[in-house]
N, C-alpha and C. Protein backbone atom coordinates (compact mmCIF):
# COMPACT_ATOMS: atom_id res chain seq x y z
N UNK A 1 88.41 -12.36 -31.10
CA UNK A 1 88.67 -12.58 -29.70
C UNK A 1 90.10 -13.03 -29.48
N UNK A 2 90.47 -14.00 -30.24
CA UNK A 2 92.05 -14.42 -30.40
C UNK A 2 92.91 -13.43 -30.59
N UNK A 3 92.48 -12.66 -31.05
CA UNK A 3 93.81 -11.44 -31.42
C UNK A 3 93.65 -10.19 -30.03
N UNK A 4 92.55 -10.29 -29.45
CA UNK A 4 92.63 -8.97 -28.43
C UNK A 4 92.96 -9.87 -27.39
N UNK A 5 93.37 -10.79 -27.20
CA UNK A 5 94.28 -11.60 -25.78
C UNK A 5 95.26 -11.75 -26.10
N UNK A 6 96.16 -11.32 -26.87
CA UNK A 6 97.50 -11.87 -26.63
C UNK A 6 98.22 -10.22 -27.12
N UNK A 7 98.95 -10.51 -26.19
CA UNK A 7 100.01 -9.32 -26.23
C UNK A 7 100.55 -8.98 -26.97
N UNK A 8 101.65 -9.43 -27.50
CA UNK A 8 101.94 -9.22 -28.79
C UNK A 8 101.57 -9.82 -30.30
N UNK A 9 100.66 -10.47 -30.10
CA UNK A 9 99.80 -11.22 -31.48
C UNK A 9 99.44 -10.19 -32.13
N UNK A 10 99.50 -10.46 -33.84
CA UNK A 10 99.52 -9.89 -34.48
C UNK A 10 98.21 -10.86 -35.25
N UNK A 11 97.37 -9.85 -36.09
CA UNK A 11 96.38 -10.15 -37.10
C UNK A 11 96.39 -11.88 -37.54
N UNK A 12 97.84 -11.74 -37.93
CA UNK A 12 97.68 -12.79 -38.92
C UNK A 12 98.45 -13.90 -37.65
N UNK A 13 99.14 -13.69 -37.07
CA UNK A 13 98.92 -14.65 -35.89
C UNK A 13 97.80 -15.40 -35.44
N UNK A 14 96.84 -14.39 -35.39
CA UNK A 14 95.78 -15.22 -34.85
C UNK A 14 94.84 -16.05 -35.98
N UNK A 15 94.89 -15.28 -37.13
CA UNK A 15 94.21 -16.14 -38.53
C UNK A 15 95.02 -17.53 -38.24
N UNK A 16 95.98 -17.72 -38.23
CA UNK A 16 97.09 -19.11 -38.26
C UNK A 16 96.40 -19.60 -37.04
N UNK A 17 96.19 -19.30 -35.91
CA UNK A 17 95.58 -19.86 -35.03
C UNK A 17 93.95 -20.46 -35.17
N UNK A 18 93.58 -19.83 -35.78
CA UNK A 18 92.11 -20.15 -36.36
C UNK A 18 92.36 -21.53 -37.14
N UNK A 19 92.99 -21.14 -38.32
CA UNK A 19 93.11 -22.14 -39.15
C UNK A 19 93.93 -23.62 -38.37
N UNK A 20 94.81 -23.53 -37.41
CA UNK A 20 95.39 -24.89 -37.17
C UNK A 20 94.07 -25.00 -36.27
N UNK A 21 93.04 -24.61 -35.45
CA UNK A 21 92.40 -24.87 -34.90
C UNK A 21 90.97 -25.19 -35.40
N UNK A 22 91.29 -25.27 -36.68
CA UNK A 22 89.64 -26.04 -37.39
C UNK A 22 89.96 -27.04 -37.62
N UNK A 23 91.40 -27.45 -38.02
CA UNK A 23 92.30 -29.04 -37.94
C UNK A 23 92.06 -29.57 -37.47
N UNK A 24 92.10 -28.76 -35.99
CA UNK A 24 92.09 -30.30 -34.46
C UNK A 24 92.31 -28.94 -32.96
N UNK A 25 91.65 -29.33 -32.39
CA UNK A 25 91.17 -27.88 -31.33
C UNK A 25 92.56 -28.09 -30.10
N UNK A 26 93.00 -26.84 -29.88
CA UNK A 26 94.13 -27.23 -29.02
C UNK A 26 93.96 -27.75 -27.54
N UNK A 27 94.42 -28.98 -27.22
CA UNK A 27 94.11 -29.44 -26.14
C UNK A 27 94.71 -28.78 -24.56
N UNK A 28 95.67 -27.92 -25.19
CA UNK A 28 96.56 -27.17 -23.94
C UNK A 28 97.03 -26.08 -24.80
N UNK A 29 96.99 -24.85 -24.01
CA UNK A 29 97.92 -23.27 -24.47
C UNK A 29 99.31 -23.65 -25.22
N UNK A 30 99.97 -24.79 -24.21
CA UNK A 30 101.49 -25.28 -25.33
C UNK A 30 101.06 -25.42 -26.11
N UNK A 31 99.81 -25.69 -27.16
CA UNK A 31 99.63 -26.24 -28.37
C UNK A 31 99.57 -25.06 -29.51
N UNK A 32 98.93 -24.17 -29.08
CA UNK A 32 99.02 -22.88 -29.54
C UNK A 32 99.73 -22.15 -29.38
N UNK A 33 100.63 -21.80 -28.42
CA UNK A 33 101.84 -21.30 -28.30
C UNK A 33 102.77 -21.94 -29.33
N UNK A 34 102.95 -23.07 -29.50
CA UNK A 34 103.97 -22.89 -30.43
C UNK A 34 103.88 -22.78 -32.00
N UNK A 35 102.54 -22.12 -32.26
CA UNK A 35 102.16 -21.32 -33.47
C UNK A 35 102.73 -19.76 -33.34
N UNK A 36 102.97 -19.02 -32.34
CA UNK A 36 102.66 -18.18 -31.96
C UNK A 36 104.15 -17.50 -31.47
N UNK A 37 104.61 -16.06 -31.25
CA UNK A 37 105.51 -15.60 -30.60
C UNK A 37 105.64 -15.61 -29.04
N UNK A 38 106.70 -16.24 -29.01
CA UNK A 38 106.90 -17.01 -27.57
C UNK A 38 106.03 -15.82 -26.33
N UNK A 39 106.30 -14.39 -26.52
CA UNK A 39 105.65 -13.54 -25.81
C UNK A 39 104.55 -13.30 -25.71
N UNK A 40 103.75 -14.22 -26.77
CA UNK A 40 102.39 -13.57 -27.18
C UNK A 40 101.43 -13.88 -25.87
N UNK A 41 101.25 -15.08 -25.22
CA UNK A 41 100.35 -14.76 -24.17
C UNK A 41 100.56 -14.85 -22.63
N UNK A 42 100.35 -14.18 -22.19
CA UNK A 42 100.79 -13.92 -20.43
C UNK A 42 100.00 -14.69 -19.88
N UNK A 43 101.31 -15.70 -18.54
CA UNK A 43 100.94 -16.65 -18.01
C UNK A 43 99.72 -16.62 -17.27
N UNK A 44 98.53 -17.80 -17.49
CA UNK A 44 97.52 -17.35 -16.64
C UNK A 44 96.39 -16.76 -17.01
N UNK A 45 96.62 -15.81 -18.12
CA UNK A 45 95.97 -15.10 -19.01
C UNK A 45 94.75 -16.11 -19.98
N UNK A 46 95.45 -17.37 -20.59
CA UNK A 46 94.66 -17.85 -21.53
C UNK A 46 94.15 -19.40 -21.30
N UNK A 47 93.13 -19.70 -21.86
CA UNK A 47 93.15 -20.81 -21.76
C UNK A 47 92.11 -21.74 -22.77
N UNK A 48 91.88 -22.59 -23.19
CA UNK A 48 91.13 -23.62 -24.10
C UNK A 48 90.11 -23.77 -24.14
N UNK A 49 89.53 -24.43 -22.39
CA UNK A 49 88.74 -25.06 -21.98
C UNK A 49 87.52 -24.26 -22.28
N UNK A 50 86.59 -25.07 -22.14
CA UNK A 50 85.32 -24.45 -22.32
C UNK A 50 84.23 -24.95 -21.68
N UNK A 51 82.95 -24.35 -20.93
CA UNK A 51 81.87 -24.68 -20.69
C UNK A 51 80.60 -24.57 -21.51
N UNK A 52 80.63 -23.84 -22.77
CA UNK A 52 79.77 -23.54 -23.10
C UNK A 52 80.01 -24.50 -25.27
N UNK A 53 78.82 -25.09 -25.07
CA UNK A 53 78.81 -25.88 -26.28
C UNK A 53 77.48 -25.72 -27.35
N UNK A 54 77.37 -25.65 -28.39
CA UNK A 54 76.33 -25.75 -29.50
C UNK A 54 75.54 -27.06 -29.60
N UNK A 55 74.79 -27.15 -29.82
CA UNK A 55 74.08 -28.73 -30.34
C UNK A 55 73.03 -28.50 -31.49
N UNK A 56 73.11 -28.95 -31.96
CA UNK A 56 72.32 -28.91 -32.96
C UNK A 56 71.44 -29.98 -33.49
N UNK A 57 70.56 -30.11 -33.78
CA UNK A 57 69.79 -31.21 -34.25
C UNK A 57 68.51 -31.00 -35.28
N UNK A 58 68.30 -31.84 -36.03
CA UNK A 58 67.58 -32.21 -37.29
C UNK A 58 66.75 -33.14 -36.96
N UNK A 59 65.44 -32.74 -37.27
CA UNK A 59 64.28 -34.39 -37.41
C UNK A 59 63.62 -33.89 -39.00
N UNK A 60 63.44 -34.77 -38.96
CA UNK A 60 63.06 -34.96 -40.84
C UNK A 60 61.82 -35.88 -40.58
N UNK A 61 60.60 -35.49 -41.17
CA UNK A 61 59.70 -36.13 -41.34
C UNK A 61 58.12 -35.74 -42.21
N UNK A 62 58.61 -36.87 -43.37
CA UNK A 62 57.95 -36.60 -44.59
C UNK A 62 58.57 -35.75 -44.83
N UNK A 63 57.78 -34.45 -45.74
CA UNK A 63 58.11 -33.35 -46.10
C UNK A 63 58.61 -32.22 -45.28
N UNK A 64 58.35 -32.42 -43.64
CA UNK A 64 58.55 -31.55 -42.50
C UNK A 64 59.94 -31.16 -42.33
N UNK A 65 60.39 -30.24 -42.23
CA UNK A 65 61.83 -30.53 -41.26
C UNK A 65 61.37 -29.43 -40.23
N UNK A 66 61.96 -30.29 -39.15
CA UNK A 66 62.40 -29.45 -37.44
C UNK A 66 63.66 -29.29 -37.23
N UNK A 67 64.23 -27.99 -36.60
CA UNK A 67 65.89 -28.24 -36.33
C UNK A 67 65.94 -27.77 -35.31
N UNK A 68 66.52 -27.84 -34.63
CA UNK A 68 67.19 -26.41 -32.96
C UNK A 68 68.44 -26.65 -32.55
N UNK A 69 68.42 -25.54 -32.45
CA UNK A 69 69.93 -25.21 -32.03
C UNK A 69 69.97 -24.81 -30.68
N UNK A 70 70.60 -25.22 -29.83
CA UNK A 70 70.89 -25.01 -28.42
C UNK A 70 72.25 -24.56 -27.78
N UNK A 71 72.31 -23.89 -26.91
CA UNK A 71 73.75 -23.38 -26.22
C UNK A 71 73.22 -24.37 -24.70
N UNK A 72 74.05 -25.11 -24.90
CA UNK A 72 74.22 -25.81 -23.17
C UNK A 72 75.17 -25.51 -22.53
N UNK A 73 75.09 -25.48 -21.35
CA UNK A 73 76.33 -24.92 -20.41
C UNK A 73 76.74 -26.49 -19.30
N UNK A 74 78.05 -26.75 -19.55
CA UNK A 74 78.09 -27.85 -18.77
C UNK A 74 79.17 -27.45 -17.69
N UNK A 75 78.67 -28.06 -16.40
CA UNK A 75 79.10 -27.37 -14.51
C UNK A 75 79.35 -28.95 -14.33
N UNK A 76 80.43 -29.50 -14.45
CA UNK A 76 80.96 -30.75 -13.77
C UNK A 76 80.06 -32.21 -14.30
N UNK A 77 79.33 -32.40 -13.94
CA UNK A 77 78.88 -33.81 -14.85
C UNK A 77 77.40 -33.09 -14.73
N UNK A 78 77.13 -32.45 -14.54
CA UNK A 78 75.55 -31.59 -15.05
C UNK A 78 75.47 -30.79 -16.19
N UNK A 79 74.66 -30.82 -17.23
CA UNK A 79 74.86 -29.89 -18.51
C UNK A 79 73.00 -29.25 -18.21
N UNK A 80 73.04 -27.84 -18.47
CA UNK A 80 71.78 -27.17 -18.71
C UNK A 80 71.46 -26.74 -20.04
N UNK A 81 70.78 -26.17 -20.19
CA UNK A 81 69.94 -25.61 -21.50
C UNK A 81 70.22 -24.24 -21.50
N UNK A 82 70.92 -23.30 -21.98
CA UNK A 82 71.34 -21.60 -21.59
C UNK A 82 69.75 -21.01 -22.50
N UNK A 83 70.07 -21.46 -23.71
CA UNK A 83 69.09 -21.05 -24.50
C UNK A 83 68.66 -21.83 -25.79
N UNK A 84 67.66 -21.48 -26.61
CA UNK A 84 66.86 -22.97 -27.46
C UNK A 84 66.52 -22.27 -28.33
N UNK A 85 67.01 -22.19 -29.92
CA UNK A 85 65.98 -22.02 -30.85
C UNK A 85 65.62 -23.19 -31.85
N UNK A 86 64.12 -23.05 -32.15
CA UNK A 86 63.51 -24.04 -32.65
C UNK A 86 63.02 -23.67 -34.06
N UNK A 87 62.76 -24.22 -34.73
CA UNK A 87 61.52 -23.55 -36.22
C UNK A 87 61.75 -25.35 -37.54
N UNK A 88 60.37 -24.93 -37.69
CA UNK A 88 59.92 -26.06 -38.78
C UNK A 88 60.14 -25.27 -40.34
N UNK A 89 60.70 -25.98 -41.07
CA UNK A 89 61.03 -25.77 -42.41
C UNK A 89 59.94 -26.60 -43.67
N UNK A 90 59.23 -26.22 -44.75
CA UNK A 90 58.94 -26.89 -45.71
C UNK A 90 59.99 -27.09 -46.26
N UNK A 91 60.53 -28.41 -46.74
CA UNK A 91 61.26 -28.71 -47.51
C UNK A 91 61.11 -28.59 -49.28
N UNK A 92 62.40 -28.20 -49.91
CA UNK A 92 62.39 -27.57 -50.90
C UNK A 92 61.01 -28.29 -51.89
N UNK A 93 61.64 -29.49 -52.12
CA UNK A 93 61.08 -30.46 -53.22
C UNK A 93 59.75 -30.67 -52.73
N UNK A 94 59.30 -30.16 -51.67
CA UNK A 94 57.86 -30.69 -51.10
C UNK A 94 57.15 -30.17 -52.06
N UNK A 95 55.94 -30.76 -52.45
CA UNK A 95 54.90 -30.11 -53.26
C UNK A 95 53.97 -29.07 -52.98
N UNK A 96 54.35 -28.06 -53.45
CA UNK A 96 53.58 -26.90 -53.21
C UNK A 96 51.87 -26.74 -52.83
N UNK A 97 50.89 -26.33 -52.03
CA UNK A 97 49.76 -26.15 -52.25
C UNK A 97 49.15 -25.40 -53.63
N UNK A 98 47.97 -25.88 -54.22
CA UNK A 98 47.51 -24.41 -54.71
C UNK A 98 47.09 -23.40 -54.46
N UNK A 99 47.48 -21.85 -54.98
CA UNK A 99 47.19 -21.04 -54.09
C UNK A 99 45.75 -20.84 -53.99
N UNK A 100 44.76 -20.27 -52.85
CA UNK A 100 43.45 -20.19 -52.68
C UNK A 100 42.53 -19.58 -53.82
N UNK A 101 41.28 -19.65 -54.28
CA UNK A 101 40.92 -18.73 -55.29
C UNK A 101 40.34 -17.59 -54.76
């Protein structure tokens, strides 16, 4: 997605952008711009911010595990639920049943 927005960005432009951005996420376009060829993105064109976030969560109990992963969408100080997946895991070390005869 980083590389088909910017004008003149090149491949590995945008890999460099990836990578300073697993560091520490750019708080403003100046921050990424000055990774970048001064031409690379047209004013207006780009931007950081985001509404849409991951969550993730783990419950552990006994041998059980539950996890889900969620996409929330947050609209000003309200956050919704976009979509939810859920599923229970046997954990590795749990002790197996025997199988039926």
């Amino acid at each position: 997605m980083i590389y088909a927005v910017g004008s003149t960005l090149g491949m590995a432009d945008a890999k460099r952008l990836v990578a300073a951005r697993e560091g520490q996420h750019f708080r403003a376009v100046v921050d990424a711009a000055k990774l970048v060829p001064a031409d690379a993105f047209a004013a207006g064109t780009v931007d950081f911010r985001s509404r849409f976030f991951e969550v993730r969560g783990r419950l552990r109990m006994n041998d059980v595990v539950i996890e889900e992963r969620s996409l929330v969408q947050r609209e000003g100080g309200t956050v919704r639920t976009v979509q939810r997946e859920h599923g229970g895991f046997q954990s590795a070390s749990a002790p197996q049943a025997p199988p039926p005869r």
